[in-house]
PDB file of N, CA and C in Angstrom:
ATOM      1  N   UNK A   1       0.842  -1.170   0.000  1.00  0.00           N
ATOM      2  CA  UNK A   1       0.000   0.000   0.000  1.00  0.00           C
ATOM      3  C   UNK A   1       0.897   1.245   0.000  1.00  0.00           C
ATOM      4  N   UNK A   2       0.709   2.005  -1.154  1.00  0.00           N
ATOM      5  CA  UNK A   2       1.620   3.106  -0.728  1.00  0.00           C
ATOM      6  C   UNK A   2       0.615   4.370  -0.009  1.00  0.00           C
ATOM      7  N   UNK A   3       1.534   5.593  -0.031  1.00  0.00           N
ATOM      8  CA  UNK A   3       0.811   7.134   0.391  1.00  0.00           C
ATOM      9  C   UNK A   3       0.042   7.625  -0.465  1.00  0.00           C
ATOM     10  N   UNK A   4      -0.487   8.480  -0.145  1.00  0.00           N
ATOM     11  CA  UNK A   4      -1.018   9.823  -0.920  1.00  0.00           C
ATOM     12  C   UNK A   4       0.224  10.381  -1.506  1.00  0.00           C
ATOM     13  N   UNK A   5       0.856  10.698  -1.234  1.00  0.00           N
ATOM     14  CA  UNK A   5       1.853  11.607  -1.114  1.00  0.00           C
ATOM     15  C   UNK A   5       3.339  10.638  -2.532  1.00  0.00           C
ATOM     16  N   UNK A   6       3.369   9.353  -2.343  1.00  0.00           N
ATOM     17  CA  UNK A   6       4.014   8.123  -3.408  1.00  0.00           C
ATOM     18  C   UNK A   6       3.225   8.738  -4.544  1.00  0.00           C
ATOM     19  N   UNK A   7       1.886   8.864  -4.198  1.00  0.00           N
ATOM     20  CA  UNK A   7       1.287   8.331  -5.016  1.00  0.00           C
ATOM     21  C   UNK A   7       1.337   9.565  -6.027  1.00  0.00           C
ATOM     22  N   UNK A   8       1.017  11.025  -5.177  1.00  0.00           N
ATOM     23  CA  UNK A   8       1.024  11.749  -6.565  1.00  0.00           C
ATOM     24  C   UNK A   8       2.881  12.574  -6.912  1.00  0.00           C
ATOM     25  N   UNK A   9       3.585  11.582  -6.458  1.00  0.00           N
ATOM     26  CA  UNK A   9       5.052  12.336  -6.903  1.00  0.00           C
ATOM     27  C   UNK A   9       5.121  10.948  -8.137  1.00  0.00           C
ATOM     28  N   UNK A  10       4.506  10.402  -8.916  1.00  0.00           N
ATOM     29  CA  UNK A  10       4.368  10.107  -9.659  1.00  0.00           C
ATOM     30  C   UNK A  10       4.949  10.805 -10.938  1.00  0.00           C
ATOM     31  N   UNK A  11       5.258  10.222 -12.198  1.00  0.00           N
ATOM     32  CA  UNK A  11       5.315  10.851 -13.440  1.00  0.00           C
ATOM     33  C   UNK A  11       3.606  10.959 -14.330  1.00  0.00           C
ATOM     34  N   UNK A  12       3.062  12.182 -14.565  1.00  0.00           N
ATOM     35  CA  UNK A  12       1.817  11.811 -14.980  1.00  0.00           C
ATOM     36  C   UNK A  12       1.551  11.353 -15.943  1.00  0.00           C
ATOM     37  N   UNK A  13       2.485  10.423 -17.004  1.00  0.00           N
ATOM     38  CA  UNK A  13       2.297  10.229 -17.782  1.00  0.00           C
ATOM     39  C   UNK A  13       2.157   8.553 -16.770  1.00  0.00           C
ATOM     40  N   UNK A  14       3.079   7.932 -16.073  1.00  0.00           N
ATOM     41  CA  UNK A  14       2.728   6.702 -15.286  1.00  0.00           C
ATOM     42  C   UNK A  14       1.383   6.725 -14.777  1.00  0.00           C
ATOM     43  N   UNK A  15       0.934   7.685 -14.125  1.00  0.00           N
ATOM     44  CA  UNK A  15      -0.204   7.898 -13.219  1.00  0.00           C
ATOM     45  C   UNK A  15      -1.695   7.202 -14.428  1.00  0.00           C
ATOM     46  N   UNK A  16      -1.595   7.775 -15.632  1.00  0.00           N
ATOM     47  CA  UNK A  16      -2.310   7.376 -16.473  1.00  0.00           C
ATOM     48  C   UNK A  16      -2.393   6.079 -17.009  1.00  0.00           C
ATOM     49  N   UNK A  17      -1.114   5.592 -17.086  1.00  0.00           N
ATOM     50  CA  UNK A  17      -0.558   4.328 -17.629  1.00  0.00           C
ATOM     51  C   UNK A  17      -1.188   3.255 -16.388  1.00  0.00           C
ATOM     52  N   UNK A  18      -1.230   3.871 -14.989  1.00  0.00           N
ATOM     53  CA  UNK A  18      -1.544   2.577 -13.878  1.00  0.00           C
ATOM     54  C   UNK A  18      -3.244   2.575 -14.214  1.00  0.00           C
ATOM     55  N   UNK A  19      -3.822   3.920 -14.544  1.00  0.00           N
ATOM     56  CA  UNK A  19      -5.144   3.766 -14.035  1.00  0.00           C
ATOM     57  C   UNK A  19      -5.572   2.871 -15.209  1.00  0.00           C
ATOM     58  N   UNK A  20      -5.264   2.782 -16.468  1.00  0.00           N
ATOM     59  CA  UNK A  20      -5.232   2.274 -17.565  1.00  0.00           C
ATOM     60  C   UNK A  20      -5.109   0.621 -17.144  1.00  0.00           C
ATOM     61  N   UNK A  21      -4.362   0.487 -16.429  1.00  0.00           N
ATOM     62  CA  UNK A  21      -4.192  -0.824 -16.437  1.00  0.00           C
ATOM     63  C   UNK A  21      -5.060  -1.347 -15.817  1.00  0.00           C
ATOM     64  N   UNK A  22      -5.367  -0.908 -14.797  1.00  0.00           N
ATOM     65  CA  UNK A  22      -6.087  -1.450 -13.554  1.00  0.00           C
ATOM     66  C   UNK A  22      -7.620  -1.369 -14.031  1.00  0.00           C
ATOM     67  N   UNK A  23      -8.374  -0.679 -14.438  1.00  0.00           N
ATOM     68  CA  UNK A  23      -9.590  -0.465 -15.130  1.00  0.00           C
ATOM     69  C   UNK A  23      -9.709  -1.425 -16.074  1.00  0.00           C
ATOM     70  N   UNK A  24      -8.882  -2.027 -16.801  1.00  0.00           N
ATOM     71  CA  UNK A  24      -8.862  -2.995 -17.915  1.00  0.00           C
ATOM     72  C   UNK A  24      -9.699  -2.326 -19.068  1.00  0.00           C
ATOM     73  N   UNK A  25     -10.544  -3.312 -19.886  1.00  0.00           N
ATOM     74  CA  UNK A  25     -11.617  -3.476 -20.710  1.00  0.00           C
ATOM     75  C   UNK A  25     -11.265  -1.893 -21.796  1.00  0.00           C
ATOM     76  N   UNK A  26     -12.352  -1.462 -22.095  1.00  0.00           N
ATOM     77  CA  UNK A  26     -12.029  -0.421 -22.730  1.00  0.00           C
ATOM     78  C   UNK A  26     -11.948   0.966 -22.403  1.00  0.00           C
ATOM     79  N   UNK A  27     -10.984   1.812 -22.567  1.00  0.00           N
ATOM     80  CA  UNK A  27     -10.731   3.454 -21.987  1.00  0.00           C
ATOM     81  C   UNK A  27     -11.436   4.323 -23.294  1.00  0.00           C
ATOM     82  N   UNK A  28     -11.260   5.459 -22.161  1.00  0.00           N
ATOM     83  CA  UNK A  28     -12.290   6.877 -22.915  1.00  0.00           C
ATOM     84  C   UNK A  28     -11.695   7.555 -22.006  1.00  0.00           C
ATOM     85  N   UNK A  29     -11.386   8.656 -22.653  1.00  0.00           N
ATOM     86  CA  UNK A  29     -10.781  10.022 -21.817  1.00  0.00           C
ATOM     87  C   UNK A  29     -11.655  10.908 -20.797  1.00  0.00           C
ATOM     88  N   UNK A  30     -11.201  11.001 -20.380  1.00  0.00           N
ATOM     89  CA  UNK A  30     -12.337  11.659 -18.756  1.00  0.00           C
ATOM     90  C   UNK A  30     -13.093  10.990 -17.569  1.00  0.00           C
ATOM     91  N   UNK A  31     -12.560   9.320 -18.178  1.00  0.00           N
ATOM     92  CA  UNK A  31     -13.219   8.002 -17.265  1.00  0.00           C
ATOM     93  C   UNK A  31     -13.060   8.151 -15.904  1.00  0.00           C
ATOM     94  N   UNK A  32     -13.813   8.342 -14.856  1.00  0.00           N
ATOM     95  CA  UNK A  32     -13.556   8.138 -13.476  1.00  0.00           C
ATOM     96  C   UNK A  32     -14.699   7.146 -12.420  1.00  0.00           C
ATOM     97  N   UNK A  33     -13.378   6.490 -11.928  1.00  0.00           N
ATOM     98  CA  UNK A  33     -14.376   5.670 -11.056  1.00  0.00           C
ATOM     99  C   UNK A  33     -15.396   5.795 -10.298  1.00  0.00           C
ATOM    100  N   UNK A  34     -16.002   4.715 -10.282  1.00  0.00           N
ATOM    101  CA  UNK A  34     -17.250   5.069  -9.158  1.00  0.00           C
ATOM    102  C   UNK A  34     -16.453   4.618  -7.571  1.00  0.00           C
ATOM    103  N   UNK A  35     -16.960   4.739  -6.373  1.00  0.00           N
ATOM    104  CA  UNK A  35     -17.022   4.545  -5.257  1.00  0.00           C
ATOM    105  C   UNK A  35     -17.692   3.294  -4.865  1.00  0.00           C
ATOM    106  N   UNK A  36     -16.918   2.294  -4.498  1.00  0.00           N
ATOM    107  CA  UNK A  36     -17.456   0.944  -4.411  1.00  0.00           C
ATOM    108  C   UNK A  36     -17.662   0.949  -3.103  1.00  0.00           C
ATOM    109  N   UNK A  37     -17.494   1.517  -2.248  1.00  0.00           N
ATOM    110  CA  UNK A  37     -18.225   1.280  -1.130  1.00  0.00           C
ATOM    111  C   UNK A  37     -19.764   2.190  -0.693  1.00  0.00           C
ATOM    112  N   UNK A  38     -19.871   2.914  -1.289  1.00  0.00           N
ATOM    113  CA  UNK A  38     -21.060   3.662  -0.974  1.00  0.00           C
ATOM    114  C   UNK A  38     -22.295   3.534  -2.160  1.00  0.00           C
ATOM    115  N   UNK A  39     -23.561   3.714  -1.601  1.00  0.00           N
ATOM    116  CA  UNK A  39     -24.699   3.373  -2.376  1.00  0.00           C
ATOM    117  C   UNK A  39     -24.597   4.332  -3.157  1.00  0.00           C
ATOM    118  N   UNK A  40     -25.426   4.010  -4.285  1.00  0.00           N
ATOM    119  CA  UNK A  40     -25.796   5.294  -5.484  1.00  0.00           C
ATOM    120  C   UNK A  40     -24.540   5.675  -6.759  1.00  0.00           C
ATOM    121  N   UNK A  41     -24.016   5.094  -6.622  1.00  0.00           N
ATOM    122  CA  UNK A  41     -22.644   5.325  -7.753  1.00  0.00           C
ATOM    123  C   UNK A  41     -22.058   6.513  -7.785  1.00  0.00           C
ATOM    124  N   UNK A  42     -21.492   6.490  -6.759  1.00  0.00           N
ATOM    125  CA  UNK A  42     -20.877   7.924  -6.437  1.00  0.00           C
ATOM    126  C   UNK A  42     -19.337   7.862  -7.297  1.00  0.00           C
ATOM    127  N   UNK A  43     -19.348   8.952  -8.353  1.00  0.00           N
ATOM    128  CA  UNK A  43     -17.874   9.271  -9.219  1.00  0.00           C
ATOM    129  C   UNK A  43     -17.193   9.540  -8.150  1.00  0.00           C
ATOM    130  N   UNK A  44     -15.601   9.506  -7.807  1.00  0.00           N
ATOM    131  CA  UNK A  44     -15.121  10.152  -7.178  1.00  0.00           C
ATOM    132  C   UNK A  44     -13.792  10.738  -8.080  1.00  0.00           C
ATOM    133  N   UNK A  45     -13.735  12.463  -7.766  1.00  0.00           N
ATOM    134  CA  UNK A  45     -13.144  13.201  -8.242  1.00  0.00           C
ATOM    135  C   UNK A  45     -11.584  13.394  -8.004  1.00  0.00           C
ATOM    136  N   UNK A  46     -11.051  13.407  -9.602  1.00  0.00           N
ATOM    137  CA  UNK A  46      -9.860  13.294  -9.244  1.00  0.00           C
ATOM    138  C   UNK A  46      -9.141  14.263  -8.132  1.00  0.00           C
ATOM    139  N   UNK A  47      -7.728  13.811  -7.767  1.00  0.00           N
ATOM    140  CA  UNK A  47      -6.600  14.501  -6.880  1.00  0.00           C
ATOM    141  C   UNK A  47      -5.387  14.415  -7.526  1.00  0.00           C
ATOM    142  N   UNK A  48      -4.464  15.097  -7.114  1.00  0.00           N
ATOM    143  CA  UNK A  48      -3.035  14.746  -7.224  1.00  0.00           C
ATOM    144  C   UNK A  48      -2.563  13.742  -7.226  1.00  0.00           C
ATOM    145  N   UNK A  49      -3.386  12.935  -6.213  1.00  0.00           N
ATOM    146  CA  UNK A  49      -3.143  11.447  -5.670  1.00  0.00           C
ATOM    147  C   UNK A  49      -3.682  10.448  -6.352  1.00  0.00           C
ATOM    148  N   UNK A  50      -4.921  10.632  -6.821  1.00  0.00           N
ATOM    149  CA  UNK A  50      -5.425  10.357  -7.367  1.00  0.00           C
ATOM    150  C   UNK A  50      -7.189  10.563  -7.338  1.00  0.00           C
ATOM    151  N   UNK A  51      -7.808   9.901  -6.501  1.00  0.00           N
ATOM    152  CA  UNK A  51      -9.080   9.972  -6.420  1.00  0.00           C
ATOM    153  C   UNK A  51      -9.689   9.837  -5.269  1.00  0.00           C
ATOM    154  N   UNK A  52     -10.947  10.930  -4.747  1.00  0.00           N
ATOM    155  CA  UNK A  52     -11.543  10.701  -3.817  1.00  0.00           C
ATOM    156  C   UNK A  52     -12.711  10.451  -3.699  1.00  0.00           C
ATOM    157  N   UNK A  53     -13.324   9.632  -3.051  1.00  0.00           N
ATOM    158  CA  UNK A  53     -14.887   9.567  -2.836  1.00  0.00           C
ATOM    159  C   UNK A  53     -15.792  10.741  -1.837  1.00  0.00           C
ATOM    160  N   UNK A  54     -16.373  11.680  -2.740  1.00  0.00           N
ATOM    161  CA  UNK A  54     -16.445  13.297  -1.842  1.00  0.00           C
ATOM    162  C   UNK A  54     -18.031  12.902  -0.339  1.00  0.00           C
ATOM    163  N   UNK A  55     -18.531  11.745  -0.633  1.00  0.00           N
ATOM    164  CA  UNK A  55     -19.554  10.984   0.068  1.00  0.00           C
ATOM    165  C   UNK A  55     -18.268  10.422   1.463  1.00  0.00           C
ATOM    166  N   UNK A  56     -17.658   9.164   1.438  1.00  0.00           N
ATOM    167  CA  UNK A  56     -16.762   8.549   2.425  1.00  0.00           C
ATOM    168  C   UNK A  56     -15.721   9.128   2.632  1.00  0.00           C
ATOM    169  N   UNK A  57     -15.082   9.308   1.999  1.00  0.00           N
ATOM    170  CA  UNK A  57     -13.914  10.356   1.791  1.00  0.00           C
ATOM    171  C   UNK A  57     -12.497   9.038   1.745  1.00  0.00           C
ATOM    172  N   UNK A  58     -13.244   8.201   1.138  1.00  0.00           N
ATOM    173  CA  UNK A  58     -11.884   6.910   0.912  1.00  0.00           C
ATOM    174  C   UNK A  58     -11.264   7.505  -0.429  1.00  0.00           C
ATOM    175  N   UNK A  59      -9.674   7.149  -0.103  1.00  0.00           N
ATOM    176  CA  UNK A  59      -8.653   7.878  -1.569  1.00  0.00           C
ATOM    177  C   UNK A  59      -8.278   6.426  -2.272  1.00  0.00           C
ATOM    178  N   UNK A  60      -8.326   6.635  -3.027  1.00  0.00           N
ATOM    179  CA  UNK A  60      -7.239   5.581  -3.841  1.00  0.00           C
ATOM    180  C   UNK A  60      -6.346   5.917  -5.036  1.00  0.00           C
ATOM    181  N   UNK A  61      -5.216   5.406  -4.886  1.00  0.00           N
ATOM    182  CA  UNK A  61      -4.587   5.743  -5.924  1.00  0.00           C
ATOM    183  C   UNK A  61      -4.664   5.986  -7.481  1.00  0.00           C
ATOM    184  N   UNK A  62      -3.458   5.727  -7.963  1.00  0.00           N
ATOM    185  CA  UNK A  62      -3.507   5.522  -9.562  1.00  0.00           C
ATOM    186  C   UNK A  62      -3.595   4.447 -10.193  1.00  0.00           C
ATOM    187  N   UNK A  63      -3.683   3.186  -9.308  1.00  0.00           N
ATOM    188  CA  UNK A  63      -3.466   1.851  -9.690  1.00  0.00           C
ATOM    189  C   UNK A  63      -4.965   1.101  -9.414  1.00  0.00           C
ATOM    190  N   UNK A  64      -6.111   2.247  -8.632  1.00  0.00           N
ATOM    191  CA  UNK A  64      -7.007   2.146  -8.251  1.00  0.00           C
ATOM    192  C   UNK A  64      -7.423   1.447  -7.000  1.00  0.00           C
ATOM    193  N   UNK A  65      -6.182   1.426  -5.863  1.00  0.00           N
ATOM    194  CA  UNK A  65      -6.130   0.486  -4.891  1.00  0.00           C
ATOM    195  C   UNK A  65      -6.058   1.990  -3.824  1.00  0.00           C
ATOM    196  N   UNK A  66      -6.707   1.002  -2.701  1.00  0.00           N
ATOM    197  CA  UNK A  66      -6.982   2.483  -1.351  1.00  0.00           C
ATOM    198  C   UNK A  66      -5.153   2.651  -0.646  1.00  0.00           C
ATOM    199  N   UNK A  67      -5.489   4.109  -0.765  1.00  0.00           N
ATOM    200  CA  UNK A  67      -3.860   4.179  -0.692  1.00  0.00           C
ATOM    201  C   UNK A  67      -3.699   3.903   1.346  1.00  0.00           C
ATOM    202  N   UNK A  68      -2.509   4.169   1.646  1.00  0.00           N
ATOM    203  CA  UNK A  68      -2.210   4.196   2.611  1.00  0.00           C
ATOM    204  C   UNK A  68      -2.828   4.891   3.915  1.00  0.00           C
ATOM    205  N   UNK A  69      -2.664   6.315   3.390  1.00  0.00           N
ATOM    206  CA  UNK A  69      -3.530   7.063   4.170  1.00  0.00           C
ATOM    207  C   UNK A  69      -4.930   7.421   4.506  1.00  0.00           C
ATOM    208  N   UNK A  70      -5.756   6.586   3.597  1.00  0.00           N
ATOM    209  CA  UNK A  70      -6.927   7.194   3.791  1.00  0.00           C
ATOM    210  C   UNK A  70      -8.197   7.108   4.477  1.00  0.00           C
ATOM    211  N   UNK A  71      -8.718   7.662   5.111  1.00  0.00           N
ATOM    212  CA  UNK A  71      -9.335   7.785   6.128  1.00  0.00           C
ATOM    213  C   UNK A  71     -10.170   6.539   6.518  1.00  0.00           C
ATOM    214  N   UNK A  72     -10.213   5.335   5.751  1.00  0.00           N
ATOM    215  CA  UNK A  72     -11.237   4.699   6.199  1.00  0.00           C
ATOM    216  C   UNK A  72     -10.092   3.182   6.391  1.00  0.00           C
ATOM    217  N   UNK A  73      -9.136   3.494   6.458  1.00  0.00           N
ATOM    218  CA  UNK A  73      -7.874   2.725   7.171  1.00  0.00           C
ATOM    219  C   UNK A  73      -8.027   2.700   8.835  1.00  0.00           C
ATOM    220  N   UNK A  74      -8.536   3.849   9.296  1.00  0.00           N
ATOM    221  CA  UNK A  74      -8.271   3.896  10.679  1.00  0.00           C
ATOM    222  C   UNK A  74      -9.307   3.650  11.718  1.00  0.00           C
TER     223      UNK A  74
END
């Protein structure tokens, strides 16, 4: 698990390349995940870091995995 902080000292051209991977199937520019833990399909908006859910406030990275720090770790 890395940081917030790993996560967006990233190269953004990698940052794109992980979310790419991890999403699989087919890409479209402006794609953002939904929030798998909360009802209603909540998008969560990108960060530096990558992405937050503005409902839970869980982050996850660029690889689409909950990063280190984020609030619903603790």
């Amino acid at each position: 698990m890395i940081t917030s902080a790993e996560s967006a000292a990233l190269p953004e051209e990698q940052k794109w390349e992980l979310v790419k991977s991890a999403k699989g199937g087919t890409w479209y520019d402006g794609w953002i995940p939904y929030c798998m833990l909360c009802n209603g399909l909540i998008r969560m908006p990108q960060r530096d870091y990558g992405f937050e859910c503005p409902q839970c406030k869980n982050m996850i990275g660029w690889d689409l995995m909950r990063l280190a720090d984020s609030p619903l770790n603790k």
